[in-house]
Protein backbone atom coordinates (compact mmCIF):
# COMPACT_ATOMS: atom_id res chain seq x y z
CA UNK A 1 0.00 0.00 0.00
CA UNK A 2 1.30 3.26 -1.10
CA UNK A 3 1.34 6.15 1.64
CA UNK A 4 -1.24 9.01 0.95
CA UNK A 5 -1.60 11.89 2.69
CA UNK A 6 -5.47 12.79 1.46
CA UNK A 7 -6.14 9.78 3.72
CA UNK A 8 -7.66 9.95 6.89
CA UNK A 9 -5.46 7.91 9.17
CA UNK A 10 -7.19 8.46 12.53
CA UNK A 11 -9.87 7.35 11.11
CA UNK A 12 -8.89 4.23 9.46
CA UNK A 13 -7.39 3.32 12.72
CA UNK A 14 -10.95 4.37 15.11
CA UNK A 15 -12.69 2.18 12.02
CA UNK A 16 -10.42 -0.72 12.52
CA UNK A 17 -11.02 -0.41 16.49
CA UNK A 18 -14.54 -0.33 16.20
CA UNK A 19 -14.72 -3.41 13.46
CA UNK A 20 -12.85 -5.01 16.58
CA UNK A 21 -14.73 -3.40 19.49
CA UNK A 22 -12.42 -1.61 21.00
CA UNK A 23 -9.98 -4.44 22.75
CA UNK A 24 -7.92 -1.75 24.69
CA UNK A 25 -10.51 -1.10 26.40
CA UNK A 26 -10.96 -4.90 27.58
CA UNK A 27 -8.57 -6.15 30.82
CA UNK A 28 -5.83 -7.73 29.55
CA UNK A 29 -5.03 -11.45 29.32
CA UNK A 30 -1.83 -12.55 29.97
CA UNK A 31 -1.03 -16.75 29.50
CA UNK A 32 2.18 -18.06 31.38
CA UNK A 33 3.13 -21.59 29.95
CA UNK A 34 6.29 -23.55 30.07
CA UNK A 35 7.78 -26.37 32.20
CA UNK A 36 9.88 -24.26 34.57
CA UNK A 37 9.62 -21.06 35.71
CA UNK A 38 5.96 -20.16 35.39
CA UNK A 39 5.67 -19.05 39.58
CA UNK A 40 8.56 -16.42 39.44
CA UNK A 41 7.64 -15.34 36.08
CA UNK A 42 4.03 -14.23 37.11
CA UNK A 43 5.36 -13.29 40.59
CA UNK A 44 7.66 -10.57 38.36
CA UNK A 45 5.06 -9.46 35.94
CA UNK A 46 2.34 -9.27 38.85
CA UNK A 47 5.24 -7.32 40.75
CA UNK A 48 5.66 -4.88 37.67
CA UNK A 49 1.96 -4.37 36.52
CA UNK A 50 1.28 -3.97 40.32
CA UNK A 51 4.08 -0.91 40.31
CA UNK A 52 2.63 0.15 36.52
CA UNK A 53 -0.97 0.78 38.38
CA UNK A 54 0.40 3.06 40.92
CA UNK A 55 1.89 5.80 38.68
């Protein structure tokens, strides 16, 4: 796809959004698999988003 400026960008992007309603606005889902190392992994990442909500 060629760029062109005459088109509306925001828009494509709020029409792409709504075709998909909206999934930022959903919680997020986050899937830990593996065979080792699952417990510290979502220990750390519940650590960070924890940290994240607070600023």
């Amino acid at each position: 796809m060629k760029y062109d400026p005459k088109v509306d960008r925001i828009g494509l992007i709020h029409g792409i959004l709504n075709a998909l309603d909206y999934p930022q606005a959903r919680p997020m889902n986050l899937h830990i698999c593996g065979t080792n190392g699952k417990g510290s992994t979502g220990t750390i990442i519940a650590a960070i988003l924890q940290e994240m909500a607070r600023k």
